[in-house]
Protein backbone atom coordinates (compact mmCIF):
# COMPACT_ATOMS: atom_id res chain seq x y z
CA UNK A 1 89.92 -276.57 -105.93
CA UNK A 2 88.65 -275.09 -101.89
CA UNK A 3 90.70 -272.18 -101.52
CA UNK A 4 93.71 -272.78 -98.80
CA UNK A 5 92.56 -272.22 -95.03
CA UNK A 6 95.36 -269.40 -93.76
CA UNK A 7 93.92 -268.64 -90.72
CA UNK A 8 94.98 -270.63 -87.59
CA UNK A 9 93.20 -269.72 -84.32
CA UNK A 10 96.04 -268.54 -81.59
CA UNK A 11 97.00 -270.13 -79.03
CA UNK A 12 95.37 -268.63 -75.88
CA UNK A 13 97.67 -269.23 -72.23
CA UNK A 14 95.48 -271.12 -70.06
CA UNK A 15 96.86 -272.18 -66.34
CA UNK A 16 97.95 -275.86 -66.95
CA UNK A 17 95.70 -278.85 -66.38
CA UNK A 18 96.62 -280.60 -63.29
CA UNK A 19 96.60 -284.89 -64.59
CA UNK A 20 97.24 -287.93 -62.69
CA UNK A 21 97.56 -291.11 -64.44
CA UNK A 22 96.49 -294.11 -63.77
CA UNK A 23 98.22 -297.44 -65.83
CA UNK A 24 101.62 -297.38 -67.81
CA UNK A 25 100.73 -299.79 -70.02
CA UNK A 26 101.85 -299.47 -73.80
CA UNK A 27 99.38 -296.75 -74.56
CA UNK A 28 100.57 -294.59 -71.88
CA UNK A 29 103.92 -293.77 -73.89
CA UNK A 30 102.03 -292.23 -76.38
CA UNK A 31 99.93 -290.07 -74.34
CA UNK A 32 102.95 -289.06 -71.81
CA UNK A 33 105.02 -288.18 -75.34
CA UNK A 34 102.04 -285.57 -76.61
CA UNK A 35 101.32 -284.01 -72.73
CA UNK A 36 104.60 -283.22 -72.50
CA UNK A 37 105.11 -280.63 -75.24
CA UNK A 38 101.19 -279.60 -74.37
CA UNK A 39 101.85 -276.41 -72.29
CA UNK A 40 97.85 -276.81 -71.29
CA UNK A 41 98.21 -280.27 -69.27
CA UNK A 42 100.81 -280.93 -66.23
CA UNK A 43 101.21 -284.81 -65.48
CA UNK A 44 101.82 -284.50 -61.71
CA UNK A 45 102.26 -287.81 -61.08
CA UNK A 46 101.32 -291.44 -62.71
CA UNK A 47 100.51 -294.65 -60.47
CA UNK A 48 100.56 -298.38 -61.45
CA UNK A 49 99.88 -301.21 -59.53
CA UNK A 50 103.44 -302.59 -61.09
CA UNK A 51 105.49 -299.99 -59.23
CA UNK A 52 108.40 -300.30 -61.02
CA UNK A 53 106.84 -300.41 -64.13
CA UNK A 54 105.44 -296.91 -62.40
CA UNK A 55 108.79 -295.45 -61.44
CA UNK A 56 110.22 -296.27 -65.02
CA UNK A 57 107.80 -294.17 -67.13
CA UNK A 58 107.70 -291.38 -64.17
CA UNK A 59 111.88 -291.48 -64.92
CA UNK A 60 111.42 -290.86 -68.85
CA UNK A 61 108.97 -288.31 -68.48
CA UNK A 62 109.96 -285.84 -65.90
CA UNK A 63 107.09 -286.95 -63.25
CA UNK A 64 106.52 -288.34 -59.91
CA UNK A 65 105.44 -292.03 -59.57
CA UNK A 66 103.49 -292.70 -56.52
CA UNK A 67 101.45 -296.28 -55.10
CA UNK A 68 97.54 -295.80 -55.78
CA UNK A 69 96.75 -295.12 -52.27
CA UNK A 70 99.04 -292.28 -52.55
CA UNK A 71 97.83 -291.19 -55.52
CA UNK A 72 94.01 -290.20 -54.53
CA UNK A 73 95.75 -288.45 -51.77
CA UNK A 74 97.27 -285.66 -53.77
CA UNK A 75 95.17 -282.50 -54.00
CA UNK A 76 97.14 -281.22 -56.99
CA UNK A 77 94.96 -283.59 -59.29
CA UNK A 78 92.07 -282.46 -61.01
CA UNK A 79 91.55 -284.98 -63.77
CA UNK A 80 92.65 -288.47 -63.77
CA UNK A 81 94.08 -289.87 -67.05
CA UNK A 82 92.41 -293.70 -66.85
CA UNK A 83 94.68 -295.86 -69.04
CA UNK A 84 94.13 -299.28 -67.64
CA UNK A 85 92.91 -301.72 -69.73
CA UNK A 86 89.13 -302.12 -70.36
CA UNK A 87 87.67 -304.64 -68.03
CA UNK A 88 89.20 -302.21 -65.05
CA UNK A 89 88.07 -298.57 -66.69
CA UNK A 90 84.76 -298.48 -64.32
CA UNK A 91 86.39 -299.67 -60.92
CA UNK A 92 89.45 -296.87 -61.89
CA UNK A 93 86.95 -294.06 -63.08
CA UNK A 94 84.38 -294.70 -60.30
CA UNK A 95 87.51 -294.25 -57.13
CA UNK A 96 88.37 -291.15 -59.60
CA UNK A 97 84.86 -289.83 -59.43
CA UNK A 98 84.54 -290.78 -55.45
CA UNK A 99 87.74 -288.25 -54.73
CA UNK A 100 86.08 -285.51 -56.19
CA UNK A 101 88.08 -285.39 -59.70
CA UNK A 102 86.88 -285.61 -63.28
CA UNK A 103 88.06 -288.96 -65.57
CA UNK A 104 88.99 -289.07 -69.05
CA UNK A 105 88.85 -292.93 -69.66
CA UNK A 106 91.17 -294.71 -72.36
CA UNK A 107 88.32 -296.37 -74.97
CA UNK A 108 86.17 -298.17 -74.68
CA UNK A 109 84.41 -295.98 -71.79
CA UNK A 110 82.86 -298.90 -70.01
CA UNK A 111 82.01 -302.42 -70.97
CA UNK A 112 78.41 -301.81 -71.00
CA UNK A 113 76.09 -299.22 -71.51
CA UNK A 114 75.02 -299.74 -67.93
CA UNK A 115 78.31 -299.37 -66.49
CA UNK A 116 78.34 -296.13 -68.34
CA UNK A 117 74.92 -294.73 -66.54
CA UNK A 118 76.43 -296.39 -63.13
CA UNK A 119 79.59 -293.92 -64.03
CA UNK A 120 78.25 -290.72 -65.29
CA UNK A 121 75.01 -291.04 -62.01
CA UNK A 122 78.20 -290.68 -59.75
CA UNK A 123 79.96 -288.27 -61.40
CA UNK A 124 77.06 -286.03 -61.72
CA UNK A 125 76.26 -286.57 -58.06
CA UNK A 126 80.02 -285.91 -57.44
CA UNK A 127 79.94 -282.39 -59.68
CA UNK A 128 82.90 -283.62 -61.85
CA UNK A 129 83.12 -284.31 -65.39
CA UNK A 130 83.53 -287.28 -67.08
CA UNK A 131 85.08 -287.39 -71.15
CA UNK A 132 86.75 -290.23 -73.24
CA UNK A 133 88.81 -291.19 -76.16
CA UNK A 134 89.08 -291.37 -78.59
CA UNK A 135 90.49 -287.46 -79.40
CA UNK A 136 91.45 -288.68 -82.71
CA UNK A 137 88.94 -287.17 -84.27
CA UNK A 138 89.76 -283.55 -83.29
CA UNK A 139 92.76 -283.82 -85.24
CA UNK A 140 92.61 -282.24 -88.45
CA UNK A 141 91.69 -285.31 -90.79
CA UNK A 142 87.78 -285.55 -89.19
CA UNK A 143 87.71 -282.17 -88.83
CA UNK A 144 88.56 -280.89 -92.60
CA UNK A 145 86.32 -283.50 -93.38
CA UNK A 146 83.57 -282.35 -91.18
CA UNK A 147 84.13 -278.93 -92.73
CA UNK A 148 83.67 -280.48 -96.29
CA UNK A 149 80.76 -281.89 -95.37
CA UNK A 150 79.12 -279.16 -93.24
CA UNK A 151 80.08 -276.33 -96.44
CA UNK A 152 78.08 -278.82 -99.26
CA UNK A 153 80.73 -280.02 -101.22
CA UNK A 154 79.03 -283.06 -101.28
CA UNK A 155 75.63 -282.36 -101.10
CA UNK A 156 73.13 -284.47 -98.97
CA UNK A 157 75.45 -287.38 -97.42
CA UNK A 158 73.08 -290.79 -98.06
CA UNK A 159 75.72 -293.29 -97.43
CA UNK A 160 79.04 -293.88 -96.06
CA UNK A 161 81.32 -297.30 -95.37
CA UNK A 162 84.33 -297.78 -92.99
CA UNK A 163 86.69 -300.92 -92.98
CA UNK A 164 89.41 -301.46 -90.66
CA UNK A 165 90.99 -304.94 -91.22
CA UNK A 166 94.03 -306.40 -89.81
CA UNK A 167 95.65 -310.11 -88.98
CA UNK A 168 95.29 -309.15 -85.33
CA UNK A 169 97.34 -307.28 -82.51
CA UNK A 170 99.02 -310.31 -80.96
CA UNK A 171 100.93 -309.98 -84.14
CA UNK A 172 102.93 -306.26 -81.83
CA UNK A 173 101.33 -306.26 -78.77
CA UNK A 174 103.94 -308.07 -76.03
CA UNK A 175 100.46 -308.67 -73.82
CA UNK A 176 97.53 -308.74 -76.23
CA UNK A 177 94.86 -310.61 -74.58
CA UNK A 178 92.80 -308.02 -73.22
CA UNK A 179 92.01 -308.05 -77.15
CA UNK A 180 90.26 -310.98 -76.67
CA UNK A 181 88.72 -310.86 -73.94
CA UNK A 182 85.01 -309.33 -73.21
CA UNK A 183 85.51 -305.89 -73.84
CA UNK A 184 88.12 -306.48 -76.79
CA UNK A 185 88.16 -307.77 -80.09
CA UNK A 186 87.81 -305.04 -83.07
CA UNK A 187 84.51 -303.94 -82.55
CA UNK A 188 85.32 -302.85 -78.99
CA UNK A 189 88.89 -301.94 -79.70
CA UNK A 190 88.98 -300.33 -82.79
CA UNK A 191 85.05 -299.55 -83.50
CA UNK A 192 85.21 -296.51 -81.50
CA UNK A 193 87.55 -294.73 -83.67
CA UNK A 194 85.77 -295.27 -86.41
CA UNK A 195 82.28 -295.32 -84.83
CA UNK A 196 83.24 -291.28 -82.98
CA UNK A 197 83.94 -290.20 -86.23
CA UNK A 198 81.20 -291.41 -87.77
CA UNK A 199 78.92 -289.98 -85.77
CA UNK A 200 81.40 -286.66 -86.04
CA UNK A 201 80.52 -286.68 -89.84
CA UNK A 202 77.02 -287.91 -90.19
CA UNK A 203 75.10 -287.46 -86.69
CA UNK A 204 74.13 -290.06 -84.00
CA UNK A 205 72.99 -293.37 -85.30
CA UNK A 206 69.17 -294.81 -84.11
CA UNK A 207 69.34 -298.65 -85.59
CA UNK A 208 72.13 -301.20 -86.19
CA UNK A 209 72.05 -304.69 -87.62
CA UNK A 210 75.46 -306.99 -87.24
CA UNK A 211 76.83 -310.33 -88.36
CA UNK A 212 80.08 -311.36 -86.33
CA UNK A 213 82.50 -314.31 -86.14
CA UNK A 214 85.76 -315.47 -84.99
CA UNK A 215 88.40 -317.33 -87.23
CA UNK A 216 90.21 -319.31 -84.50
CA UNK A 217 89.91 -320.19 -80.87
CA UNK A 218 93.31 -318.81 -80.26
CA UNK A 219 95.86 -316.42 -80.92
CA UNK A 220 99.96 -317.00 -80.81
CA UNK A 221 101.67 -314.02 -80.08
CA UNK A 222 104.88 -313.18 -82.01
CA UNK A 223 106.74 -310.56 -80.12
CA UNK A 224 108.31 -309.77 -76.84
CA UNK A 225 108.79 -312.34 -73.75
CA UNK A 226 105.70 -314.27 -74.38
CA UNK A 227 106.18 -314.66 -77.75
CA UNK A 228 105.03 -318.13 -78.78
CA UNK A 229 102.55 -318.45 -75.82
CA UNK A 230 99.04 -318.48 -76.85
CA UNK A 231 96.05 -316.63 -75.84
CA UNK A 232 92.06 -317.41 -75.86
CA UNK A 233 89.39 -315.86 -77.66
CA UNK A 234 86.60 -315.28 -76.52
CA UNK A 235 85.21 -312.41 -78.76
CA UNK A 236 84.13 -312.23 -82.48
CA UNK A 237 86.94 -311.15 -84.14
CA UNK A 238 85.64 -310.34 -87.38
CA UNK A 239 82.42 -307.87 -87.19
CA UNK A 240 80.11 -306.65 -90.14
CA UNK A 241 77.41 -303.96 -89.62
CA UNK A 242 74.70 -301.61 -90.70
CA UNK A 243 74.27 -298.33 -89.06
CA UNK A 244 71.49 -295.91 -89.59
CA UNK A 245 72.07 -292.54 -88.75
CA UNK A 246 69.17 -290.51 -87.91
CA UNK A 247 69.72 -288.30 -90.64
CA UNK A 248 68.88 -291.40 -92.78
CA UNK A 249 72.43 -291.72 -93.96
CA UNK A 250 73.86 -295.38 -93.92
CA UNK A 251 76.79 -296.51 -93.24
CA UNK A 252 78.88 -300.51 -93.54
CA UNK A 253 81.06 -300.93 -91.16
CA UNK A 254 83.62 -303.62 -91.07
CA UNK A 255 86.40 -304.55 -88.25
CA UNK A 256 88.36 -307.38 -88.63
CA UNK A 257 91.61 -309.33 -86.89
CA UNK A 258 91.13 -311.83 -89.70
CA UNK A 259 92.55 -310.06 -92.35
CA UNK A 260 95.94 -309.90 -93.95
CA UNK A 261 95.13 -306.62 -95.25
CA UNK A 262 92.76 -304.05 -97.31
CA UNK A 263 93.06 -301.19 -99.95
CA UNK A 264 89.78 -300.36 -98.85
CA UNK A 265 89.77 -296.41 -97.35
CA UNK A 266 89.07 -296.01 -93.72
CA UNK A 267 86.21 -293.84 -94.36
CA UNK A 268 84.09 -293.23 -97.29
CA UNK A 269 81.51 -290.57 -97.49
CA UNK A 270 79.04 -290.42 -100.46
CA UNK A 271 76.53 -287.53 -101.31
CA UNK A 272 74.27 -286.21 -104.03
CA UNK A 273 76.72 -283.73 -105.37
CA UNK A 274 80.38 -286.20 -104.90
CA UNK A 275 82.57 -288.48 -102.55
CA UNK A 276 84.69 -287.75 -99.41
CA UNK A 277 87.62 -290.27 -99.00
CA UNK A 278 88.26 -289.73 -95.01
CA UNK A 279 91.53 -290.20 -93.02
CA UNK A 280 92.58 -293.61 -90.81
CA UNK A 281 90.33 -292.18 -87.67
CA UNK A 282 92.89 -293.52 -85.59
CA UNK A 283 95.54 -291.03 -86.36
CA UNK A 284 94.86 -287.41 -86.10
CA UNK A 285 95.86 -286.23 -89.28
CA UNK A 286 95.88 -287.33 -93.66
CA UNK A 287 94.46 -286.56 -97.01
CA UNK A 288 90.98 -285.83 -97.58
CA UNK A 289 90.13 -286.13 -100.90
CA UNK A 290 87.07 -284.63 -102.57
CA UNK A 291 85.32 -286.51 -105.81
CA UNK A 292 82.80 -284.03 -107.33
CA UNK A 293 80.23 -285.67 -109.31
CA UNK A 294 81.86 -285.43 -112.98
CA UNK A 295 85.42 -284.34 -111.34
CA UNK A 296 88.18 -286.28 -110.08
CA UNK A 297 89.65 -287.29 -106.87
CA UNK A 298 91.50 -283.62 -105.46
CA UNK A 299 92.97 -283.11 -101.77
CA UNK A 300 91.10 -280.86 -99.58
CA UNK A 301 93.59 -278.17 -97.63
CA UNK A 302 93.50 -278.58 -93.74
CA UNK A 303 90.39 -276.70 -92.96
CA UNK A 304 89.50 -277.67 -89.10
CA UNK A 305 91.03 -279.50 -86.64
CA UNK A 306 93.83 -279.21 -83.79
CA UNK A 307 97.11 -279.59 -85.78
CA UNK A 308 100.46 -281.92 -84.91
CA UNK A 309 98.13 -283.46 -82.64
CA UNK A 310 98.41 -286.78 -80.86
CA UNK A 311 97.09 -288.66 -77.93
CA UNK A 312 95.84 -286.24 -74.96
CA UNK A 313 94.74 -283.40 -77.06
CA UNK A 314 91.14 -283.94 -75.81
CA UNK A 315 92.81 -282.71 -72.12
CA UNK A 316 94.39 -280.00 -73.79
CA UNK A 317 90.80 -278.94 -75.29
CA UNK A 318 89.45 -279.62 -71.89
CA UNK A 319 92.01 -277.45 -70.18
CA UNK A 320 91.26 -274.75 -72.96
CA UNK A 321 87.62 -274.36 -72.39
CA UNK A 322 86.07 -271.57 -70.06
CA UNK A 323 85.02 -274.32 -67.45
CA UNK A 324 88.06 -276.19 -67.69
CA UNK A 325 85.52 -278.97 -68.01
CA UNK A 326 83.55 -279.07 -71.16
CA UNK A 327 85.27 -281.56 -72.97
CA UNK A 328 84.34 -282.13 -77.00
CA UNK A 329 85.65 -285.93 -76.52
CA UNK A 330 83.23 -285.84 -74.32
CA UNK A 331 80.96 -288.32 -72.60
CA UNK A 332 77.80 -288.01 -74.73
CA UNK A 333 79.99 -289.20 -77.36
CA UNK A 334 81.49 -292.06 -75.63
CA UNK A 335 77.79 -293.13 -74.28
CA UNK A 336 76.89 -293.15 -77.99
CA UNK A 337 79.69 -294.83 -79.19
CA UNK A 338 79.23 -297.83 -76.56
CA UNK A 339 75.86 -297.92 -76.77
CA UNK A 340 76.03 -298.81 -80.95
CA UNK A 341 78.74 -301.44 -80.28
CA UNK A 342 76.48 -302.73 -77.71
CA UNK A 343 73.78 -302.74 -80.11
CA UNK A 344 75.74 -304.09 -82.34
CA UNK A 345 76.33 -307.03 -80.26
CA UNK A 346 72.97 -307.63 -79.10
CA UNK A 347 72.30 -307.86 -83.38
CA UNK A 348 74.78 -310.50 -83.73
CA UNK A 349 73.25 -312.30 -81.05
CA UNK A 350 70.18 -312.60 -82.58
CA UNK A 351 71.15 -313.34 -86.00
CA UNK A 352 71.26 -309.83 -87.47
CA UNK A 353 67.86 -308.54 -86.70
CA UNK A 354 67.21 -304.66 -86.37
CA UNK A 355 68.30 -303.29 -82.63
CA UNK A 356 67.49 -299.61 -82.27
CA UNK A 357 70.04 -297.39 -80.47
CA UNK A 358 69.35 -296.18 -76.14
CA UNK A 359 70.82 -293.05 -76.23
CA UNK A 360 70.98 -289.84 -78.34
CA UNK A 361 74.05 -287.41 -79.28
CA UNK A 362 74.53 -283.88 -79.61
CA UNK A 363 77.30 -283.69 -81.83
CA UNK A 364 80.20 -281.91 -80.19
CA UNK A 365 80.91 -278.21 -81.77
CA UNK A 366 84.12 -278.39 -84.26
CA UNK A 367 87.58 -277.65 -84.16
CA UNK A 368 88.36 -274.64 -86.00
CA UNK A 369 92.28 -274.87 -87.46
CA UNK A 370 94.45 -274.79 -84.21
CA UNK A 371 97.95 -275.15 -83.53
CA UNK A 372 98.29 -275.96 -79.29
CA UNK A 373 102.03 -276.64 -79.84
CA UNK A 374 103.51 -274.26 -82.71
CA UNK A 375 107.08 -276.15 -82.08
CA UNK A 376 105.97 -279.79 -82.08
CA UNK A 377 106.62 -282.19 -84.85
């Protein structure tokens, strides 16, 4: 058994993060919850273009609701928390970008790897930063992970899978069918949780090959006001791939909404010298567990990562580095990320032939074991 990791890095007082956010959709509860017991990050106001929908969240977390027009009028801002849904994340980021503050888009960054280049040309020409979710994999499940792999415990990684398989959101979500709609589905929706921390554990990836397809031509959905009404598809919703990582590494990847369920692990790693079973990549936290070759299954201690961490953490880490605007869910991640589902895509369009990747990654630096708020549970 790894010897315990005692040593958590302080926390060092930074002058707060000034955040505007844009869309109080369901996701934005979650973020607004974590922010709020993030000394790092101030949300100075949020903006919707349901106002009371607006005023409601600005009530339950201590903030100022304002229309949009008001909104890229305040100079307090400096980074604008983009939680709209996908098809609007370019039209949202690029106004961001245009008043002179950096973005940190909800995922998926863009629909398209061109809408991404369109995005980060202006924001370079505009001197502001742009960075993305998901931040889930700063948490410390990725990062002990990482730390496993990066110290040998498993020797060489040569392969990896990751399954994520469901019956589909419309059976939670009130509104769900922005999941099936271009930019949805679970490649687009949930592929970049599993796709960042791929890359996290086992470097960029230079070829994909995908086989996709979709059980039903609609969805019902089963809770809130709507529930009964139905709702198109239009996307695969069942996605199989092959990802080569330039290391030579290869990973299966499989995202499904036509599922009832799996016992499969998020995230498997395999080396010469033993097995990695990684956390759900869309939480921030879990059990790794370490197979040696000849051993048995044994958990890992927390070795890396941010700790009680949850959505927004990647502003915190923003607001904590000496720019105030090097983000590690950054956008070379992000660009990646897209550019593999996109990939991806263009595969299943052509019957599962080889696509190489665009774009290349610089994996961002780790997490070493950090506590932001000492107090939160």
């Amino acid at each position: 058994m790894v010897e315990p990791v005692r040593v958590v890095e302080p926390v060092r007082v930074v002058e707060p993060l000034r955040v505007g956010v844009v869309g109080c959709g369901t996701i934005s509860d979650q973020y607004l919850t974590t922010l709020a017991r993030l000394p790092e990050v101030d949300v100075v106001a949020v903006t919707d273009r349901e106002p009371d929908r607006a005023r409601s969240t600005a009530e339950r977390y201590g903030t100022s609701a304002v229309t949009p027009e008001q909104f890229h009028a305040l100079p307090q801002v400096e980074w604008v928390l983009n939680l709209t849904t996908p098809q609007h994340h370019l039209a949202v980021a690029l106004e961001a970008v245009a008043h002179g503050r950096s973005v940190y888009n909800e995922k998926p960054l863009c629909l398209s790897l061109a809408d991404a280049r369109q995005l980060l040309a202006a924001a370079r020409t505009a001197g502001v930063t742009v960075a993305c979710a998901p931040d889930t994999v700063l948490g410390t499940g990725t990062q002990t992970a990482r730390r496993a792999i990066e110290d040998g415990l498993i020797g060489r990684p040569v392969a990896a899978t990751a399954t994520m398989a469901t019956p589909g959101h419309e059976r939670w979500h009130p509104a769900p069918d922005f999941y099936y709609a271009a930019g949805g589905g679970p490649l687009l929706d949930m592929g970049p949780y599993y796709l960042s921390a791929l890359v996290t554990l086992l470097g960029p990836i230079a070829t994909v090959s995908g086989l996709g397809s979709r059980s039903r031509a609609v969805r019902t959905i089963a809770t809130g006001p709507r529930a009964g009404a139905t709702v198109p598809v239009s996307v695969d919703t069942h996605v199989t791939a092959l990802l080569r990582h330039t290391s030579g590494a290869i990973t299966t990847l499989l995202v499904s909404f036509d599922a009832a369920a799996t016992r499969s692990a998020p995230i498997e790693v395999h080396g010469e010298l033993g097995s990695l079973v990684v956390p759900d990549p869309n939480r921030f936290d879990g059990e790794t567990l370490l197979h040696p070759v000849g051993g048995t299954w044994q958990p890992l201690p927390v070795s890396g990562g941010y700790t009680a961490a949850g959505r927004g953490y990647g502003l915190a880490d923003v607001a904590r580095s000496a720019d105030r605007a090097t983000a590690r869910a950054g956008a070379g991640l992000a660009v990646h990320v897209l550019d593999v589902m996109e990939c991806v895509l263009s595969s299943i369009d052509a019957g599962g032939a080889p696509v190489p990747t665009r774009t290349e990654c610089t994996v961002p630096d780790a997490v070493p074991l950090t506590t932001l708020a000492p107090d939160a549970g």
